[in-house]
PDB file of N, CA and C in Angstrom:
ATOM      1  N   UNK A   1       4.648  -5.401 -12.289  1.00  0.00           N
ATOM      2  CA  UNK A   1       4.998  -5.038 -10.930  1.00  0.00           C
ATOM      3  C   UNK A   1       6.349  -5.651 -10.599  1.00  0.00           C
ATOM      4  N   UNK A   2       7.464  -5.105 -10.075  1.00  0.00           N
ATOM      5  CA  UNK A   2       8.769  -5.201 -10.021  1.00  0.00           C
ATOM      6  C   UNK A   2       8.830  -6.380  -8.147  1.00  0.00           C
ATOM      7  N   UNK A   3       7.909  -5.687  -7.239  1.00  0.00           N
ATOM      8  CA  UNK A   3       8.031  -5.657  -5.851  1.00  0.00           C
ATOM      9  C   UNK A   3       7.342  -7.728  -5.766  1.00  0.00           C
ATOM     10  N   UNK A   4       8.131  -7.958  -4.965  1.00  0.00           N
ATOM     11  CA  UNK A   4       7.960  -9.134  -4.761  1.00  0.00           C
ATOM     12  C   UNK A   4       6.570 -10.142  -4.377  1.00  0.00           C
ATOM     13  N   UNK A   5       5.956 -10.666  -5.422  1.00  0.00           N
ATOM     14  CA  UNK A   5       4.485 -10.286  -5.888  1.00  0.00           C
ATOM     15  C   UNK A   5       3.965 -11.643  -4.665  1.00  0.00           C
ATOM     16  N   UNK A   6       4.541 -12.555  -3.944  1.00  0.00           N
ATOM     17  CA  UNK A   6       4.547 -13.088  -3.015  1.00  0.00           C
ATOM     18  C   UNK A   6       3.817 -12.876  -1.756  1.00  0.00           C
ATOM     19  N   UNK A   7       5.302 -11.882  -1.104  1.00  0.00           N
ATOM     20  CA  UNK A   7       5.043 -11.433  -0.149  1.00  0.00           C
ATOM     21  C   UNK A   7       4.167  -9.809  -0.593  1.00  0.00           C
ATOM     22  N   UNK A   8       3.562  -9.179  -1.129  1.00  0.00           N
ATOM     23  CA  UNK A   8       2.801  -8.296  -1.592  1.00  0.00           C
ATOM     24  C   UNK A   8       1.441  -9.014  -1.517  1.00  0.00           C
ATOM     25  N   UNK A   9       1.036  -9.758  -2.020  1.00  0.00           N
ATOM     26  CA  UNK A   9      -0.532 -11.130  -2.153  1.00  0.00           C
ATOM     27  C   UNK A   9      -0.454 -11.445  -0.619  1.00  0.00           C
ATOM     28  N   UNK A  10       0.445 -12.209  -0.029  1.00  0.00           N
ATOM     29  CA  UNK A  10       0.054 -12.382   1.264  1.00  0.00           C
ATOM     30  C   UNK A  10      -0.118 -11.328   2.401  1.00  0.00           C
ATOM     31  N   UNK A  11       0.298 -10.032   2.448  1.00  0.00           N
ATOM     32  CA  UNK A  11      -0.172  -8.695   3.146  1.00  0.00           C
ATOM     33  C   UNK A  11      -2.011  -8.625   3.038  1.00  0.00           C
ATOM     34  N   UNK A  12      -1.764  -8.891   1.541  1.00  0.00           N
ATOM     35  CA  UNK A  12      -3.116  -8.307   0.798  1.00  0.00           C
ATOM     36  C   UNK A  12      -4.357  -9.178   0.994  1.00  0.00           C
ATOM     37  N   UNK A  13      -3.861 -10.520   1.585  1.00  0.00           N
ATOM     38  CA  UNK A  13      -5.209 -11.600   1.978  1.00  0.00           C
ATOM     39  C   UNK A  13      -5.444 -11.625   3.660  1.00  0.00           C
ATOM     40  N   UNK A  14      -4.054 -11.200   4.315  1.00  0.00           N
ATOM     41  CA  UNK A  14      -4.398 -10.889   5.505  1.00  0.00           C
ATOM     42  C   UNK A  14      -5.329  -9.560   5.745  1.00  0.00           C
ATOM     43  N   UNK A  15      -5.172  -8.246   5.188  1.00  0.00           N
ATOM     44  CA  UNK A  15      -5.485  -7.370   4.805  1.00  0.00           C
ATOM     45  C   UNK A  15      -7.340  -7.741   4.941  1.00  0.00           C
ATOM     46  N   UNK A  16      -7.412  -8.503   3.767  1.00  0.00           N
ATOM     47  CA  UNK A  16      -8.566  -8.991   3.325  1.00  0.00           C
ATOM     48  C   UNK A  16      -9.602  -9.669   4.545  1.00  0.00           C
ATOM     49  N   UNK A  17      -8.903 -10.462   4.854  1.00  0.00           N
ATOM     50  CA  UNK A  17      -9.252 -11.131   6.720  1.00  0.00           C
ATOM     51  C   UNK A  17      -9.591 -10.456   7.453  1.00  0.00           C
ATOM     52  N   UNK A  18      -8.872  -9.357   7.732  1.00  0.00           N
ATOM     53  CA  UNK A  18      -8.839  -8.311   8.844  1.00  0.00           C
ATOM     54  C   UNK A  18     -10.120  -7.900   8.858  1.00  0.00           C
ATOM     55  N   UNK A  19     -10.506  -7.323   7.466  1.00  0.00           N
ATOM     56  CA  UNK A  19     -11.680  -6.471   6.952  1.00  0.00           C
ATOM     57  C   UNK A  19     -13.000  -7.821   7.145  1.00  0.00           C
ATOM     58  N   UNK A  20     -12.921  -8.736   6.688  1.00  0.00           N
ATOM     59  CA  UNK A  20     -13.973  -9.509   7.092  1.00  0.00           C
ATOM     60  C   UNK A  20     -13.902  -9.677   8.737  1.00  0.00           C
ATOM     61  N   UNK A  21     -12.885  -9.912   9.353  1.00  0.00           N
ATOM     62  CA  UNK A  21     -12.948  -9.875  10.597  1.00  0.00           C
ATOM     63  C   UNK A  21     -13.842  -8.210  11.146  1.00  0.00           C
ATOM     64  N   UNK A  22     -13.425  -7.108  10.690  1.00  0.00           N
ATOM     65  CA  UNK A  22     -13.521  -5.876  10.905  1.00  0.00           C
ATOM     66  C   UNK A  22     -15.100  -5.684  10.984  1.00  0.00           C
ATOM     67  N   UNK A  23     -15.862  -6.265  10.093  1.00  0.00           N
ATOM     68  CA  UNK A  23     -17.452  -6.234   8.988  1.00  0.00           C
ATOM     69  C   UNK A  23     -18.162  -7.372  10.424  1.00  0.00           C
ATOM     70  N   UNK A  24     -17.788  -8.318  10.647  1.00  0.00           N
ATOM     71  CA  UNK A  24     -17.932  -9.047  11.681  1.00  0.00           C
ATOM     72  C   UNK A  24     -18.111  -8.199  13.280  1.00  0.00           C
ATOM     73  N   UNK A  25     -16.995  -7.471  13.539  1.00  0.00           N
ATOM     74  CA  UNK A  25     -17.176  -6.896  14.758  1.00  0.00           C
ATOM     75  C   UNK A  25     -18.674  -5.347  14.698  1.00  0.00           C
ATOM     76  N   UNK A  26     -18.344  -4.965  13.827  1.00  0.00           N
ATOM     77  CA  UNK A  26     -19.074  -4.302  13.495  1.00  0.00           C
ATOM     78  C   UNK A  26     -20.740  -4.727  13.659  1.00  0.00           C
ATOM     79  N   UNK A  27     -21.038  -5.653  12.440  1.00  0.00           N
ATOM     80  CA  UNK A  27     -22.360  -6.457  12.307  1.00  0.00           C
ATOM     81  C   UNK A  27     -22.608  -6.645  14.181  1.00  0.00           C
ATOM     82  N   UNK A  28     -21.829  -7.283  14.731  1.00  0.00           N
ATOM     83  CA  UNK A  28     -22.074  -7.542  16.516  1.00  0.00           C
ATOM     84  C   UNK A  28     -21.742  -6.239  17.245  1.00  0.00           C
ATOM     85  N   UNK A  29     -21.959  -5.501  16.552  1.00  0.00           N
ATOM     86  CA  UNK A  29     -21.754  -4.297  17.708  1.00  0.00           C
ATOM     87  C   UNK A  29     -20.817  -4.137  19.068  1.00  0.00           C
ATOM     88  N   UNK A  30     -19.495  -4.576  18.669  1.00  0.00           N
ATOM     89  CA  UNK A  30     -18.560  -4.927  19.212  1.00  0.00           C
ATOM     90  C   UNK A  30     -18.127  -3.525  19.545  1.00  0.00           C
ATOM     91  N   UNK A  31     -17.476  -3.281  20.628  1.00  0.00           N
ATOM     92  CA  UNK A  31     -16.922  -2.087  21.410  1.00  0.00           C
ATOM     93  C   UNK A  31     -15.598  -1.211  20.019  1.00  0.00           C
ATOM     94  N   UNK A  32     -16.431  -0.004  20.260  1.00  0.00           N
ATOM     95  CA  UNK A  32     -15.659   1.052  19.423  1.00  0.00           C
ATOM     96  C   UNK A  32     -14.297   1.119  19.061  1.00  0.00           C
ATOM     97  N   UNK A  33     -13.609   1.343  20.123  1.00  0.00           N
ATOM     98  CA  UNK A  33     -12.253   1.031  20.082  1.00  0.00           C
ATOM     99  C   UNK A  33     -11.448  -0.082  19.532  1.00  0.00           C
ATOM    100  N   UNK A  34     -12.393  -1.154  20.024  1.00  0.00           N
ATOM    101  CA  UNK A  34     -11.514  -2.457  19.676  1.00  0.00           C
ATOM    102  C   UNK A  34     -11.652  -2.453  17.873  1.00  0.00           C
ATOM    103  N   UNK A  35     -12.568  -1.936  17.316  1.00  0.00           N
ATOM    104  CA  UNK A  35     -12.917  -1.820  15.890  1.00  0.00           C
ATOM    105  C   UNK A  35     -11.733  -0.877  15.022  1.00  0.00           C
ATOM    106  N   UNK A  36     -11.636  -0.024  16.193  1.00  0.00           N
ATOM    107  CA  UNK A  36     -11.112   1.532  15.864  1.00  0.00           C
ATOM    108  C   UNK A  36      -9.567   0.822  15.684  1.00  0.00           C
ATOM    109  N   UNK A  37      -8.599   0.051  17.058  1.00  0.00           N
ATOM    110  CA  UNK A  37      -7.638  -1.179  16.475  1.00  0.00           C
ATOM    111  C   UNK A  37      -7.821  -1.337  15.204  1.00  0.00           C
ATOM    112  N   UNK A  38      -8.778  -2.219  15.225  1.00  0.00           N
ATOM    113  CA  UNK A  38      -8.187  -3.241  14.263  1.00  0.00           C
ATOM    114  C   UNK A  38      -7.967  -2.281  12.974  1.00  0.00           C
ATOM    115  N   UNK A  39      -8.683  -1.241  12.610  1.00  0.00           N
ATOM    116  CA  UNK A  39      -8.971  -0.867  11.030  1.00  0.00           C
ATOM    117  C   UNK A  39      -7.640  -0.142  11.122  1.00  0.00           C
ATOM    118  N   UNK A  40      -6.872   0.452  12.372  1.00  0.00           N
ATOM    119  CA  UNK A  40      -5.760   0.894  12.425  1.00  0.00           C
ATOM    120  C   UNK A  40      -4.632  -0.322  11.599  1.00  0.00           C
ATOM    121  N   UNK A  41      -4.699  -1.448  12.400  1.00  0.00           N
ATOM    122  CA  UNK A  41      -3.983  -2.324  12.070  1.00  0.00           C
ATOM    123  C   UNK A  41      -4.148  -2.833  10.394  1.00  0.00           C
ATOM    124  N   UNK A  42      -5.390  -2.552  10.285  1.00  0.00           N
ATOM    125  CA  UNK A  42      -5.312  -3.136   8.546  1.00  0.00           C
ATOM    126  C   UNK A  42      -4.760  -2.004   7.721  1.00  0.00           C
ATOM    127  N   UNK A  43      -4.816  -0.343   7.930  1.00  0.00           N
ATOM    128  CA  UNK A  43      -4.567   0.134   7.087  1.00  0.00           C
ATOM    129  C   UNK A  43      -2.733   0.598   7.861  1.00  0.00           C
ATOM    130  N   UNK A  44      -2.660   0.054   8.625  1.00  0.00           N
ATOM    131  CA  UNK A  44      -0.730  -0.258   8.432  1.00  0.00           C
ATOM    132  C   UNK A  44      -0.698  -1.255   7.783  1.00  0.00           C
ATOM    133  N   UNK A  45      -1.135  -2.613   7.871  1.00  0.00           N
ATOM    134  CA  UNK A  45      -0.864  -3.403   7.011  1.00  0.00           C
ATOM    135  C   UNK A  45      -0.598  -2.877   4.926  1.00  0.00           C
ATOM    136  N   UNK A  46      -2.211  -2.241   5.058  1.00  0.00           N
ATOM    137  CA  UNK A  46      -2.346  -2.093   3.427  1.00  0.00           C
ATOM    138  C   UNK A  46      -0.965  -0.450   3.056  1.00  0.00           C
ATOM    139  N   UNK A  47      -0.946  -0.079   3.637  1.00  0.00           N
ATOM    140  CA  UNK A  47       0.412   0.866   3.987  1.00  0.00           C
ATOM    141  C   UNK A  47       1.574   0.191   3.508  1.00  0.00           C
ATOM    142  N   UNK A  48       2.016  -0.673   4.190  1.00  0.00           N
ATOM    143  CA  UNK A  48       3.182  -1.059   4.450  1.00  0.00           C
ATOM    144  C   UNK A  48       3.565  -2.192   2.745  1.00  0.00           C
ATOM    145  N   UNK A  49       2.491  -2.637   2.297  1.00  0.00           N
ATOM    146  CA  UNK A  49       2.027  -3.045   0.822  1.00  0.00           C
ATOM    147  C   UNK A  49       2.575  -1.933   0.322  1.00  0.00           C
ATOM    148  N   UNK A  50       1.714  -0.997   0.158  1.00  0.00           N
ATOM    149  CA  UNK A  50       2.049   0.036  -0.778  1.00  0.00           C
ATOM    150  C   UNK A  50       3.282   0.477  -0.497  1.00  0.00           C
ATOM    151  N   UNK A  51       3.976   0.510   0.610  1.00  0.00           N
ATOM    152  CA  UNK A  51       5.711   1.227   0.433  1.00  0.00           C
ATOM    153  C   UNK A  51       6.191   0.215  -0.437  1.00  0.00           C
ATOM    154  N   UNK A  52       6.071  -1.078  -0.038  1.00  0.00           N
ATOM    155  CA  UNK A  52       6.466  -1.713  -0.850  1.00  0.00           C
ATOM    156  C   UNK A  52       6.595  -1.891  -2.184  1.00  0.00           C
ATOM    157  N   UNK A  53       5.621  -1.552  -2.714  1.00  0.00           N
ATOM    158  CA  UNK A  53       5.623  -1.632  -4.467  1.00  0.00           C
ATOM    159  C   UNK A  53       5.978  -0.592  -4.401  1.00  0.00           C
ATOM    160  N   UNK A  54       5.775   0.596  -4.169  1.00  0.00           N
ATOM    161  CA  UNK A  54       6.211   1.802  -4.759  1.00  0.00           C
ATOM    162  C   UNK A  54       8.222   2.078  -4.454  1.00  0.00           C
ATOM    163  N   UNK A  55       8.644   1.397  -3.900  1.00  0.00           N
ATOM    164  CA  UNK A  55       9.844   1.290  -3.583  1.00  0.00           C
ATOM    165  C   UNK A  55      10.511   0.489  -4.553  1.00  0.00           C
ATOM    166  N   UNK A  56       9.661  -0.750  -4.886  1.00  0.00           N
ATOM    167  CA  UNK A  56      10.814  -1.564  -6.149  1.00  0.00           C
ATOM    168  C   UNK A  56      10.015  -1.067  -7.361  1.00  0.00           C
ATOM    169  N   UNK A  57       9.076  -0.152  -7.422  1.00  0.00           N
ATOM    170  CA  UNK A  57       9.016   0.667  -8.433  1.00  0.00           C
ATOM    171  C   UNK A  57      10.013   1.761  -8.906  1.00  0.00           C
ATOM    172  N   UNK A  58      10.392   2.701  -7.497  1.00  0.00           N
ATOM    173  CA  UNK A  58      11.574   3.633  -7.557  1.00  0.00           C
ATOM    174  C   UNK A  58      12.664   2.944  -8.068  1.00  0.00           C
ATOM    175  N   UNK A  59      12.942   1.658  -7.611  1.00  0.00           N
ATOM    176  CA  UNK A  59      14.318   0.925  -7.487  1.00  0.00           C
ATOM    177  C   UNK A  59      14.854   0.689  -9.000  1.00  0.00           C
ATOM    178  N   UNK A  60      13.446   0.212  -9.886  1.00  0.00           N
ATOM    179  CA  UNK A  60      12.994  -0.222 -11.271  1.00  0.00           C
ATOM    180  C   UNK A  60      13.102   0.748 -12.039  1.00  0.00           C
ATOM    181  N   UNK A  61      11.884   1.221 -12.244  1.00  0.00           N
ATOM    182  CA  UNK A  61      11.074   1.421 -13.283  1.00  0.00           C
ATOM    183  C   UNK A  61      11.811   3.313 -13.448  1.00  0.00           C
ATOM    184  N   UNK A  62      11.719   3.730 -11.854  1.00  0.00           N
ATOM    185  CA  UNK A  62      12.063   5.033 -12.523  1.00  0.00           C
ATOM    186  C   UNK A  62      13.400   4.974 -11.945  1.00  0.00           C
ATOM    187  N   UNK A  63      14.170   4.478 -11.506  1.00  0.00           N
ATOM    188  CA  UNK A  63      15.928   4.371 -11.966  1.00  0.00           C
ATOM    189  C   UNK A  63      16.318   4.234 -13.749  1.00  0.00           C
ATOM    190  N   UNK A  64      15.285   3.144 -14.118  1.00  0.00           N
ATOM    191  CA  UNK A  64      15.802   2.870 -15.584  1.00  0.00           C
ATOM    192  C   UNK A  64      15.487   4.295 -16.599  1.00  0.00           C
ATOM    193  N   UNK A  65      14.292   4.558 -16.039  1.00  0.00           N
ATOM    194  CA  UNK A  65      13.433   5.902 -16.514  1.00  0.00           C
ATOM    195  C   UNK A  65      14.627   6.511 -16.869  1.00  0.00           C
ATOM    196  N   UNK A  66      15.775   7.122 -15.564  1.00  0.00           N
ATOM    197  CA  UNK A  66      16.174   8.074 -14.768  1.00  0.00           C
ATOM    198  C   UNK A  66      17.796   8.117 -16.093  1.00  0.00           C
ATOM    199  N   UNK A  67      17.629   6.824 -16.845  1.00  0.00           N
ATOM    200  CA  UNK A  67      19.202   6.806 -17.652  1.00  0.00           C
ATOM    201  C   UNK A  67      19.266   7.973 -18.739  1.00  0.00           C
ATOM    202  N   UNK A  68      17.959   8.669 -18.773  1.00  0.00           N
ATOM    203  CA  UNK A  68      18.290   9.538 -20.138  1.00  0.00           C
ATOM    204  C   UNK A  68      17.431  11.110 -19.605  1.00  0.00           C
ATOM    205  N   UNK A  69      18.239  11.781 -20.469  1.00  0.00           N
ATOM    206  CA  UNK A  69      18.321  13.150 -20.107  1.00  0.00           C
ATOM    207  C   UNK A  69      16.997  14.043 -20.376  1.00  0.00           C
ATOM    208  N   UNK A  70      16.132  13.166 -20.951  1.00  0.00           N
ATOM    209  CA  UNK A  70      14.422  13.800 -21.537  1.00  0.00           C
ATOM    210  C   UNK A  70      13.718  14.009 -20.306  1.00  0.00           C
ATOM    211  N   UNK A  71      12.890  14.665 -21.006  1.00  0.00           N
ATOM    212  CA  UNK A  71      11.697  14.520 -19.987  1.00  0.00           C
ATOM    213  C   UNK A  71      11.028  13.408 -19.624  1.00  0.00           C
ATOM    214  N   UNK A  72      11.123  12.909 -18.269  1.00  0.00           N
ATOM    215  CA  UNK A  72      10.848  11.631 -17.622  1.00  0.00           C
ATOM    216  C   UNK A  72       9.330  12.230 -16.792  1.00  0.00           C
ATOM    217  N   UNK A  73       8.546  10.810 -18.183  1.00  0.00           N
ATOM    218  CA  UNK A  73       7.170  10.406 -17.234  1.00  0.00           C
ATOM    219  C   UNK A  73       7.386   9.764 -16.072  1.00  0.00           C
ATOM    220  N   UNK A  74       8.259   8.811 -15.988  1.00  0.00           N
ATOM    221  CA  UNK A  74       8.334   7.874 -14.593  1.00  0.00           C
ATOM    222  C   UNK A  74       8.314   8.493 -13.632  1.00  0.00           C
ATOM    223  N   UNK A  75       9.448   9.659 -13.587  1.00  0.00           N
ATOM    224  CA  UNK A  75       9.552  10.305 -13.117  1.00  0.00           C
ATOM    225  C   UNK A  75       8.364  11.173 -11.969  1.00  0.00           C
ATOM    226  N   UNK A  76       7.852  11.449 -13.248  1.00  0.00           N
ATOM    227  CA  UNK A  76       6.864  12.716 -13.160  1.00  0.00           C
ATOM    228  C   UNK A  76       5.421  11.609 -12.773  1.00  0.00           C
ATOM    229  N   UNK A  77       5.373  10.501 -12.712  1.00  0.00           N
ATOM    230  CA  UNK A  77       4.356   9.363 -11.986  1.00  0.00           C
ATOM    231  C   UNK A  77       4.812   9.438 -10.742  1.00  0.00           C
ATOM    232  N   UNK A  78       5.715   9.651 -10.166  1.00  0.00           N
ATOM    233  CA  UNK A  78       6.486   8.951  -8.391  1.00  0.00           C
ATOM    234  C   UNK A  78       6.408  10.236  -8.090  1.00  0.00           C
ATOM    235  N   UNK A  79       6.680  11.307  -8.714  1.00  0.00           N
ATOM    236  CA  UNK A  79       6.535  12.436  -8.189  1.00  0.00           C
ATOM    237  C   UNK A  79       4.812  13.099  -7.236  1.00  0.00           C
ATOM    238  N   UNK A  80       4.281  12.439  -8.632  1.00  0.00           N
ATOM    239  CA  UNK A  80       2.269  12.397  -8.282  1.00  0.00           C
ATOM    240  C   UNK A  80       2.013  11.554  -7.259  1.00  0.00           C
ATOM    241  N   UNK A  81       2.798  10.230  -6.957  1.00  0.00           N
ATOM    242  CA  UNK A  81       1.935   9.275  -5.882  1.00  0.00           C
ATOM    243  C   UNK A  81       2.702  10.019  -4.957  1.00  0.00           C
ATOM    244  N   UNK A  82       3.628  10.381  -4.519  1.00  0.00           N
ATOM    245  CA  UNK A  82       4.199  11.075  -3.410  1.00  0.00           C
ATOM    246  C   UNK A  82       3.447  11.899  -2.720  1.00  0.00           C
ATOM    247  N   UNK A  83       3.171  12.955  -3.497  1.00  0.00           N
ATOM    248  CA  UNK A  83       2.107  13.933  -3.598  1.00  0.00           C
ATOM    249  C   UNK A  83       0.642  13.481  -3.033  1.00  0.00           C
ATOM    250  N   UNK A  84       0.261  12.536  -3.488  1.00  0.00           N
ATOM    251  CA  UNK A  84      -1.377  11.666  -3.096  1.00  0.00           C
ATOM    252  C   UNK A  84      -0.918  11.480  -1.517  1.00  0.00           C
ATOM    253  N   UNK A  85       0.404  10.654  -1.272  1.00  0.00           N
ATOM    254  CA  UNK A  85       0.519  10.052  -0.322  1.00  0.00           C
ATOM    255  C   UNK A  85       0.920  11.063   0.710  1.00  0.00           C
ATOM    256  N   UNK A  86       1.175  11.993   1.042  1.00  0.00           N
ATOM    257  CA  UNK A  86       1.270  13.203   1.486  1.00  0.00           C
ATOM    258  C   UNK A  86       0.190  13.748   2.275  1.00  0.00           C
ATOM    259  N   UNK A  87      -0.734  13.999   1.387  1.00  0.00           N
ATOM    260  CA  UNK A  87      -1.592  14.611   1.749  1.00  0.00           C
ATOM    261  C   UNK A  87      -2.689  14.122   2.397  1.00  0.00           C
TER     262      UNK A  87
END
């Protein structure tokens, strides 16, 4: 993984929190909305992770891909998560 494996782990334990926090409101039958928040807020969080790697992946992996004139898997990988992420 190219993307700064740091700050990527710490998204990913807050992330993690959220969801035990989330499992918590839930278990107490805590008001809809406020639930409906938070899971908003975790999956911007886990979002904002994933631009991330997939960006110093582009930056990486399929720039270096990108030096020769063949047919590029890297390529043709960023092309597919785009696609996932899309839809």
């Amino acid at each position: 993984m190219k993307a700064k494996k740091g700050d990527i782990v710490h998204k990913l334990k807050i992330a993690r929190g959220q969801l035990d926090g989330i499992l918590q409101m839930v278990e107490e039958n805590r008001y809809c909305v406020d639930i409906s928040n938070q899971l908003l807020a975790t999956q911007a969080l886990l979002k904002s992770a994933n631009q991330q790697i997939l960006q110093a992946h582009i930056r990486s992996c399929v720039r270096e891909a990108l030096q020769t004139d063949a047919v590029n898997p890297k390529l043709e990988e960023a092309l597919k998560l785009l696609e996932k992420m899309i839809q």
